[in-house]
N, C-alpha and C. Protein backbone atom coordinates (compact mmCIF):
# COMPACT_ATOMS: atom_id res chain seq x y z
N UNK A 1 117.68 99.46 57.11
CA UNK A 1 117.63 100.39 58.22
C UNK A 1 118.63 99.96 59.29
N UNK A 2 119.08 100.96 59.87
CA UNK A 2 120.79 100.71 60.53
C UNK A 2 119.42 100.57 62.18
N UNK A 3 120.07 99.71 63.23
CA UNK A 3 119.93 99.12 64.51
C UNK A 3 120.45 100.20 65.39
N UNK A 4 119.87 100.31 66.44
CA UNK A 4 120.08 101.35 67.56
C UNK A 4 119.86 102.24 67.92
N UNK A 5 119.50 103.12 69.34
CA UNK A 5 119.06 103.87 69.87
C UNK A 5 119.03 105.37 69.03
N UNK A 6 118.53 106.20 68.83
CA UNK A 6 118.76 107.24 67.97
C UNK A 6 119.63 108.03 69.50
N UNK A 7 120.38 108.90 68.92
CA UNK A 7 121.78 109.64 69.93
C UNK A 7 121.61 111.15 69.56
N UNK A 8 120.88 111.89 71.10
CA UNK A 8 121.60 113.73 70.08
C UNK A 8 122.39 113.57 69.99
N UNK A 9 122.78 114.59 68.59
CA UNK A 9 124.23 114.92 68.50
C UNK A 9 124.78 114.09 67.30
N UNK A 10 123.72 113.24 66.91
CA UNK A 10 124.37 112.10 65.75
C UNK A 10 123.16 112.38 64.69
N UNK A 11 123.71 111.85 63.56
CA UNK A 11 122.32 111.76 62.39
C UNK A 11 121.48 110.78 63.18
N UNK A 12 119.93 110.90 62.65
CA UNK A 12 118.81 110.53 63.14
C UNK A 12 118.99 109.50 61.80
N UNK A 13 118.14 108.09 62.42
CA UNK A 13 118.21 107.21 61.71
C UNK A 13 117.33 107.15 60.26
N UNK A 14 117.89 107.25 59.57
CA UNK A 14 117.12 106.95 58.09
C UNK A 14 115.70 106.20 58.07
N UNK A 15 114.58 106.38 57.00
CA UNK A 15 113.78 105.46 56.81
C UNK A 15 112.98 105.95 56.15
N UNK A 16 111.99 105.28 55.36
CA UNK A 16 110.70 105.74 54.71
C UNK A 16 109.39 105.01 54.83
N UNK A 17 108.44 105.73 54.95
CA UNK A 17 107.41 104.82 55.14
C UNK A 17 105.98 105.72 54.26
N UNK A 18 105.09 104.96 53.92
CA UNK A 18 104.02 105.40 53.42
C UNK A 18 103.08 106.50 54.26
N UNK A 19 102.89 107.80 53.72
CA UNK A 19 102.42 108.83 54.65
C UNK A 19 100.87 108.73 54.37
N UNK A 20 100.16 110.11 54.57
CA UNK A 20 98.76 110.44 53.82
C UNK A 20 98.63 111.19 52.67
N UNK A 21 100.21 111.23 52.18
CA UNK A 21 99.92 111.96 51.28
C UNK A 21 101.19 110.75 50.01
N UNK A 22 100.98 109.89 50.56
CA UNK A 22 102.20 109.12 49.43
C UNK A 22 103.72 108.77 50.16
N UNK A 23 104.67 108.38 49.35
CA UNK A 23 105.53 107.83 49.95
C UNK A 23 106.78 108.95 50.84
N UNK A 24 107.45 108.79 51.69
CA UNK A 24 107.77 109.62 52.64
C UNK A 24 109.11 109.24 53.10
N UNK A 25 110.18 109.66 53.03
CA UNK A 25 111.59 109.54 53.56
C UNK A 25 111.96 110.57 54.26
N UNK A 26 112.72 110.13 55.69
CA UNK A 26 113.84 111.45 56.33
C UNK A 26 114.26 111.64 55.28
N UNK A 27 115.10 111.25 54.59
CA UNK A 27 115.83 111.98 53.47
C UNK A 27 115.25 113.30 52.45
N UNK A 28 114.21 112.82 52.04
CA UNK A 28 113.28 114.61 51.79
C UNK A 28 113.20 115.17 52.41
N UNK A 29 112.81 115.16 53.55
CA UNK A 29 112.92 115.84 54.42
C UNK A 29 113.37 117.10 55.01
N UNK A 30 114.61 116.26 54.50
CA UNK A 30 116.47 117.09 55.16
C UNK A 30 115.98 118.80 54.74
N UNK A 31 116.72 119.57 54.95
CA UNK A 31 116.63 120.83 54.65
C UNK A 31 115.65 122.26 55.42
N UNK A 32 115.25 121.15 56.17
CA UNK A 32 114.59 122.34 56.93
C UNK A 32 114.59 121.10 58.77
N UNK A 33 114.28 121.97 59.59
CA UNK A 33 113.61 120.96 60.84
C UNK A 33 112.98 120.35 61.04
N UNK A 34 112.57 118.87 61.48
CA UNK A 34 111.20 117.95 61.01
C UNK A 34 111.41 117.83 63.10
N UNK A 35 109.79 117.78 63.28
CA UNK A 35 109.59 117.42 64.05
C UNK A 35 108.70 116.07 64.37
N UNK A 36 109.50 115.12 64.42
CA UNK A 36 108.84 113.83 64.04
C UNK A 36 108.02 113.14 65.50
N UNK A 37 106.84 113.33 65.71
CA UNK A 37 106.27 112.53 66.74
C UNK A 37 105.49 111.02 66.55
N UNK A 38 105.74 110.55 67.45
CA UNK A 38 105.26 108.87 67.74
C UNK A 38 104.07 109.18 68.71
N UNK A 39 103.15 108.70 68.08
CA UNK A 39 101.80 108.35 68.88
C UNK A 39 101.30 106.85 69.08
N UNK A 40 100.54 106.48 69.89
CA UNK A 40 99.90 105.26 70.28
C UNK A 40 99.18 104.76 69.15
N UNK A 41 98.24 105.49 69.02
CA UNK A 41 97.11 105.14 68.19
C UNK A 41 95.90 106.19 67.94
N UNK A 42 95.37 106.34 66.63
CA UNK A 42 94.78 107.21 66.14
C UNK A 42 93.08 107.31 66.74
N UNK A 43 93.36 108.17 67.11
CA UNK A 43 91.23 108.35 67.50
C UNK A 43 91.24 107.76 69.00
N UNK A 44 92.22 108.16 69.81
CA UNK A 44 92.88 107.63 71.53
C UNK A 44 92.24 109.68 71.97
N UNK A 45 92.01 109.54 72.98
CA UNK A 45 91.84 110.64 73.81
C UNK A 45 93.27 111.50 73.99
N UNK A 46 94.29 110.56 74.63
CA UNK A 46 95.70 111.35 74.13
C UNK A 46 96.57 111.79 72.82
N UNK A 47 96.36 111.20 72.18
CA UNK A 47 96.79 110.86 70.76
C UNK A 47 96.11 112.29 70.09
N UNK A 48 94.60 112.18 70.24
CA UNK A 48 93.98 113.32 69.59
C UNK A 48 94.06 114.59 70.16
N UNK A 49 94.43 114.82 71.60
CA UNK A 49 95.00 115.66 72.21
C UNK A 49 96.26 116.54 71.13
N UNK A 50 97.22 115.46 71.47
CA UNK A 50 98.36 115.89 70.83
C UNK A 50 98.34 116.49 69.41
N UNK A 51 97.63 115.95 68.77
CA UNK A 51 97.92 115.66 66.91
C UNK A 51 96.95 117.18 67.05
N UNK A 52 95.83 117.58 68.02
CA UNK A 52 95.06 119.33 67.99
C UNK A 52 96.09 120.08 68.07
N UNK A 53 96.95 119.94 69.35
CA UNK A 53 97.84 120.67 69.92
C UNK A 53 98.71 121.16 68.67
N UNK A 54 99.73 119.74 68.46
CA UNK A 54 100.52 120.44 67.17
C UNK A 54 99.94 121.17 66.12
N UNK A 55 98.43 120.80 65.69
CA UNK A 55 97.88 121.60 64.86
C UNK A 55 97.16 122.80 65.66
N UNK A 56 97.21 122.55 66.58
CA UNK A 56 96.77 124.50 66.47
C UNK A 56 98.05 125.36 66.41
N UNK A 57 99.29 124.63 66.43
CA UNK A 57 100.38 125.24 66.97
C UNK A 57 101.18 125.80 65.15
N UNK A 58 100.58 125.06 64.10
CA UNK A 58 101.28 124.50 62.72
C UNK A 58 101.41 125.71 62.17
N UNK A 59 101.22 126.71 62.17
CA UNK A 59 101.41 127.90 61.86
C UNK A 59 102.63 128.36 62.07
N UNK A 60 102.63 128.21 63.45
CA UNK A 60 103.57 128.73 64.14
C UNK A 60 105.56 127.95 63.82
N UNK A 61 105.06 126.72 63.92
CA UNK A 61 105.88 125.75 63.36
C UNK A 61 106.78 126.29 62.26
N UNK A 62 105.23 126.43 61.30
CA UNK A 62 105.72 126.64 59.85
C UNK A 62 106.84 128.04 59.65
N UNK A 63 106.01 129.18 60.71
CA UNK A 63 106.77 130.33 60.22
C UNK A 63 108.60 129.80 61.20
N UNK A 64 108.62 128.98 61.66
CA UNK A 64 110.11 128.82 62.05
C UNK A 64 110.42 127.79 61.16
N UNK A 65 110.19 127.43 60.35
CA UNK A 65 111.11 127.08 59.31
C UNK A 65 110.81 125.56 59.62
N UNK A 66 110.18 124.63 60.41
CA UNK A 66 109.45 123.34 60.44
C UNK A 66 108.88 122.60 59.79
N UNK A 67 108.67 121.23 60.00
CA UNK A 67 107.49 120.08 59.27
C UNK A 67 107.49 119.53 60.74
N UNK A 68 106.39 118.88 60.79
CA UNK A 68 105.33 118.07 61.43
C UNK A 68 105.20 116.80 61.07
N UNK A 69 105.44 116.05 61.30
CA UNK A 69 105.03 114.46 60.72
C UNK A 69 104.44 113.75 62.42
N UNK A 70 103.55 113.16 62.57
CA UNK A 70 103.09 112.30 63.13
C UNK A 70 103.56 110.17 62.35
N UNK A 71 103.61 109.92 63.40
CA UNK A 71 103.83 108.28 63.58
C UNK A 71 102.88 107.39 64.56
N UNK A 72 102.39 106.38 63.59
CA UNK A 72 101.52 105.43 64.65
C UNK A 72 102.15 104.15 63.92
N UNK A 73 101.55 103.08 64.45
CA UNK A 73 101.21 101.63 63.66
C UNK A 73 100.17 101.12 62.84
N UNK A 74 98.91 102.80 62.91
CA UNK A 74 97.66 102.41 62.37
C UNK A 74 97.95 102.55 61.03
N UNK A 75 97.07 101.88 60.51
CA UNK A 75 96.84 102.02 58.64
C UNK A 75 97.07 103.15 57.96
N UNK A 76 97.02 103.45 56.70
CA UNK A 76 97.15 104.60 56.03
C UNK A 76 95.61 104.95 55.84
N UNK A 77 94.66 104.11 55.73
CA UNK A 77 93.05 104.26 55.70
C UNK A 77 92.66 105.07 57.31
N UNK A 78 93.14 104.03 58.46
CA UNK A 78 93.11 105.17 59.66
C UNK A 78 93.07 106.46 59.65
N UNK A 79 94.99 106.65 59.22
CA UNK A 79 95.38 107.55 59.53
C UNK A 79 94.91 108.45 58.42
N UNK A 80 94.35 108.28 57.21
CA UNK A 80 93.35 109.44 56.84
C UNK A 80 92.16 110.48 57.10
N UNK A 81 91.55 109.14 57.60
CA UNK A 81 90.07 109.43 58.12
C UNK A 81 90.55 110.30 59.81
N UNK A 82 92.06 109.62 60.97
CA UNK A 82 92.12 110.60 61.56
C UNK A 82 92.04 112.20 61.18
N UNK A 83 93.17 112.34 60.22
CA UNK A 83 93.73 113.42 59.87
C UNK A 83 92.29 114.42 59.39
N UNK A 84 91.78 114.10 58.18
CA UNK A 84 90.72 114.59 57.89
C UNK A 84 89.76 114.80 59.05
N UNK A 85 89.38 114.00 60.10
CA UNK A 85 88.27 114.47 60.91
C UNK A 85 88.74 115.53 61.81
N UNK A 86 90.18 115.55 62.16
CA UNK A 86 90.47 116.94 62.95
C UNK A 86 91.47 117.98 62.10
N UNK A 87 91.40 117.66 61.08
CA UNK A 87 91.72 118.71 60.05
C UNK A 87 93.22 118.93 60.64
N UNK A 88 94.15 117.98 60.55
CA UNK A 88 95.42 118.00 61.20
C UNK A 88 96.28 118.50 59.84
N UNK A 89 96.95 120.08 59.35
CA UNK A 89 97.62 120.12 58.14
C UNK A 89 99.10 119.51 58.12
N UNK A 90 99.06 118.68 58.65
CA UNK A 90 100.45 117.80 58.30
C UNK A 90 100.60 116.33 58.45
N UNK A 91 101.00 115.46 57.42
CA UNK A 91 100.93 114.29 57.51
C UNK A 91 101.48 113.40 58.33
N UNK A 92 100.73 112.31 58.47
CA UNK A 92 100.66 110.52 59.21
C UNK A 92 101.49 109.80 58.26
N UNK A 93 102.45 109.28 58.97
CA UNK A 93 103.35 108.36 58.97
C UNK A 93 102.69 106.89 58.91
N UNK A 94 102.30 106.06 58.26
CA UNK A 94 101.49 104.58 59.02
C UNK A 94 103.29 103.41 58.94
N UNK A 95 102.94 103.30 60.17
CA UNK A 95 104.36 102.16 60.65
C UNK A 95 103.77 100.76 61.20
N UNK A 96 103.07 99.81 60.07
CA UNK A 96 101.89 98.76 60.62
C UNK A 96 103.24 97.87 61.00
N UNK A 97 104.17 97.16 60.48
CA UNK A 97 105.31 96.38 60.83
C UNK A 97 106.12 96.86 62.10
N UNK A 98 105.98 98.27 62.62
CA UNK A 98 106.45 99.02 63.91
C UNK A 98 107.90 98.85 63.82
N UNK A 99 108.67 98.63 62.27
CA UNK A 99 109.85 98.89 61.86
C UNK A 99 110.83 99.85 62.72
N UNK A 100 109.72 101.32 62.28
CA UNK A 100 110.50 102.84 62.50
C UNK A 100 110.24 102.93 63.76
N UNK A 101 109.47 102.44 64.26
CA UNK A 101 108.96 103.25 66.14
C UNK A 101 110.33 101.75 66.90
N UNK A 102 110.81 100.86 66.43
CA UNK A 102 111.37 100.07 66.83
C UNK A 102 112.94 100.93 66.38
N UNK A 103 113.60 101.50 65.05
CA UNK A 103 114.52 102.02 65.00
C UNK A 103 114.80 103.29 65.99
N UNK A 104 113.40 103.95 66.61
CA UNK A 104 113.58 104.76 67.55
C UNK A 104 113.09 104.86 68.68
N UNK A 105 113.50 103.21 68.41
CA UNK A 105 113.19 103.02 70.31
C UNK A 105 112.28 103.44 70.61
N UNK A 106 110.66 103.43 70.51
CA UNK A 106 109.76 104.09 71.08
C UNK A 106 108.66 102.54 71.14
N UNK A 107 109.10 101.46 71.25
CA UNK A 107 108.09 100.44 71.53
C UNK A 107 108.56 99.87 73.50
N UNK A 108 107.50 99.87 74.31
CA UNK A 108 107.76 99.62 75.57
C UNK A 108 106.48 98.86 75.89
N UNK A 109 106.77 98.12 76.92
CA UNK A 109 105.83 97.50 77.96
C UNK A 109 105.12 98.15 78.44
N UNK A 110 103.83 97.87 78.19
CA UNK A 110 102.47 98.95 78.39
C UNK A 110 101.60 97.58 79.44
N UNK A 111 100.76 98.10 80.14
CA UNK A 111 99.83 97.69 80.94
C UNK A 111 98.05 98.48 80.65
N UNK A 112 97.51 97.80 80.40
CA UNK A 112 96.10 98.26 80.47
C UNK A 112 94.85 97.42 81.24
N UNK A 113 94.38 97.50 82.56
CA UNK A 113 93.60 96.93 83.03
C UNK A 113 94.26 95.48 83.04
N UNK A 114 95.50 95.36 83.77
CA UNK A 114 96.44 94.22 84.09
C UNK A 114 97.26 93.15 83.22
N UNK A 115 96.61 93.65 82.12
CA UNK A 115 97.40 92.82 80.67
C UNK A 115 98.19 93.48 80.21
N UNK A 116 99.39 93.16 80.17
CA UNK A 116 100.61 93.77 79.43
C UNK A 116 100.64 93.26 77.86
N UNK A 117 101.82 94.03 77.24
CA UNK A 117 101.32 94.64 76.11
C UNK A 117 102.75 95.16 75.27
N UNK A 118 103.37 95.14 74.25
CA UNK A 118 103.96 95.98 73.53
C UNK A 118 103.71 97.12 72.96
N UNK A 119 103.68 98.39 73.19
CA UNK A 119 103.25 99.24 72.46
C UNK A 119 104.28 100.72 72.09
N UNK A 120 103.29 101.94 71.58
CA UNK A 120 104.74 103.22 71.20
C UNK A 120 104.08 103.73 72.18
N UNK A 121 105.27 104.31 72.67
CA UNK A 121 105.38 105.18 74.05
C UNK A 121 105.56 106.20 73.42
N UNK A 122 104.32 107.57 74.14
CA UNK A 122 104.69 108.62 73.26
C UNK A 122 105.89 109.42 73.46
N UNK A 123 106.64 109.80 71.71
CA UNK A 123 107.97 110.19 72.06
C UNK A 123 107.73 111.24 70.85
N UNK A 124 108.78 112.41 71.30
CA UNK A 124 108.84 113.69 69.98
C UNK A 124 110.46 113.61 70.00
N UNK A 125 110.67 113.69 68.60
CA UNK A 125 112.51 113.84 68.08
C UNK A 125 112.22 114.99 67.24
N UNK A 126 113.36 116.07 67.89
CA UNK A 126 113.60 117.57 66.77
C UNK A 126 114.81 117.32 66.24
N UNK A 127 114.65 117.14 64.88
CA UNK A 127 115.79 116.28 63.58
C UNK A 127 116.02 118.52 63.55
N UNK A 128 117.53 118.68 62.96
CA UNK A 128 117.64 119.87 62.34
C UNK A 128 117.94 119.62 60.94
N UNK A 129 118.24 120.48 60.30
CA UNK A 129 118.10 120.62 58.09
C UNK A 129 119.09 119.75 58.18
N UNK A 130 120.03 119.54 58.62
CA UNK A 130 120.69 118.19 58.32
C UNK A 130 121.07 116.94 58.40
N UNK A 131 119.97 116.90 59.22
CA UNK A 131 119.69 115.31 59.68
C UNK A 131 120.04 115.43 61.39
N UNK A 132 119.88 115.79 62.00
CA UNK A 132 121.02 115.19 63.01
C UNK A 132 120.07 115.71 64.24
N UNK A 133 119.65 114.73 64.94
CA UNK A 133 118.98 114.66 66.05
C UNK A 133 119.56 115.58 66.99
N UNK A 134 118.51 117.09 67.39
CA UNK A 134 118.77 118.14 68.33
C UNK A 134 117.99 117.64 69.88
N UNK A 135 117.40 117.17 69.92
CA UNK A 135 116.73 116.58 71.29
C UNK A 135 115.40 115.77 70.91
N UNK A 136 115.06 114.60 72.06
CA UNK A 136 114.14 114.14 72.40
C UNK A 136 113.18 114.19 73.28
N UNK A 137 112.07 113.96 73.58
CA UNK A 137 111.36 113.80 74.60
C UNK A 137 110.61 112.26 74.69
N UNK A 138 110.59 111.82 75.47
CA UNK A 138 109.93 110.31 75.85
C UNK A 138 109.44 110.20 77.35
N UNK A 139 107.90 109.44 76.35
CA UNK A 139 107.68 109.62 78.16
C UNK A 139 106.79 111.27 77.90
N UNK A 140 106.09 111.40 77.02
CA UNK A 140 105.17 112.39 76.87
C UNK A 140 104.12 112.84 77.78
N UNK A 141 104.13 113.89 78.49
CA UNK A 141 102.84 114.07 78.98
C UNK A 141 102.09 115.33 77.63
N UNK A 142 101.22 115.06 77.27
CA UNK A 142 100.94 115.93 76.10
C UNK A 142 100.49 117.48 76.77
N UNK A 143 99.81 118.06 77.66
CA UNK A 143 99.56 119.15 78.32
C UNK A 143 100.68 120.00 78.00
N UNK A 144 101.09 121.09 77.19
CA UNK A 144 102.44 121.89 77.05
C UNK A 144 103.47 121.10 75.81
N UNK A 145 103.17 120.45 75.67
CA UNK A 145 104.12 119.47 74.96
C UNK A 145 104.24 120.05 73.71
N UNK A 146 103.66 120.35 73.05
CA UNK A 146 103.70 120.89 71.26
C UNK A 146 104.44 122.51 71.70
N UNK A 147 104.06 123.57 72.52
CA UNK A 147 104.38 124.44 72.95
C UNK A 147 106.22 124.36 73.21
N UNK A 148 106.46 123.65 74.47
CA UNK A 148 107.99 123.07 74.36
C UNK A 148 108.58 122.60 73.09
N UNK A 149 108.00 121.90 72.26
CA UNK A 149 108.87 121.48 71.30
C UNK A 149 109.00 122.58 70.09
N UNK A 150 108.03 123.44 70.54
CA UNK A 150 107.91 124.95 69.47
C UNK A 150 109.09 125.88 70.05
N UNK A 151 109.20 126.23 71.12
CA UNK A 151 110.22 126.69 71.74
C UNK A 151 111.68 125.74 71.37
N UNK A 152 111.87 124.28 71.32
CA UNK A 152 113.24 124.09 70.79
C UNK A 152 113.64 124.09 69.31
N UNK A 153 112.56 124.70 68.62
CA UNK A 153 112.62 124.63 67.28
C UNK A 153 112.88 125.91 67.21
N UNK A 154 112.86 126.95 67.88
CA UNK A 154 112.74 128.25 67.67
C UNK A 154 114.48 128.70 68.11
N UNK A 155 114.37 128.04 69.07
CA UNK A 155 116.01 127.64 69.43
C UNK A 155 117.27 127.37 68.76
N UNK A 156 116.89 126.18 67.96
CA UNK A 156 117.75 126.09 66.34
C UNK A 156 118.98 126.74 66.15
């Protein structure tokens, strides 16, 4: 896996990692728009926010020509039992080594009740059919968030 910031305007960095449904590469991917989001952690009040949001939104996604992938550091056992309990139709990424959330820059200095912390800062990347990073968001507030990123997919 190639080092450095992912750049609009450039290919989005390569990688594969074990999903919920089996093994998973950008490279399959390619050919349509992937909207790849980074979450904290599975079964979080924000986290489950988000992962409803995009799924109530997955329809909508789908008819613009989209995929959905979610990213954490939790397990693939987690991220099942998430997926299944809110009936999320698109698969979890599990990144336990924090490899991929580290190739896209999405690990930051977190604070919780005065202890700092490494963790993924929530971030959404809209990849287009040929790889190539159309915009980011970092620094998520989830409220509107799946909505906006439906609108830059529609954009395309």
């Amino acid at each position: 896996m190639a080092r450095g910031k992912p750049e609009t305007g450039r290919k989005a960095p390569a990688f594969h990692l074990e999903s919920t449904a089996g093994d998973w590469s950008l490279a399959a991917a390619l050919g349509a728009p992937l909207v790849l989001y980074f979450y904290p952690r599975d079964n979080t009040p924000g986290c489950t926010t988000e992962g409803r949001a995009f799924a109530a939104n997955h329809a909508k996604f789908r008819a613009a020509g989209a995929t959905i992938v979610g990213v954490s550091p939790d397990s693939i056992e987690s991220h099942r039992k998430f997926r299944q309990k809110f009936d999320f139709p698109f698969e979890l990424l599990s990144d336990p080594e924090r490899r991929v959330c580290e190739l896209y820059d999405v690990i930051r200095e977190k604070s919780l009740y005065g202890r700092k912390f490494l963790g993924v800062e929530r971030s959404t990347f809209l990849i287009d059919a040929r790889g190539v990073l159309r915009q980011e968001w970092r620094k998520v507030k989830v409220d509107g968030h799946a909505e906006a990123v439906l609108a830059a997919v529609k954009a395309l």
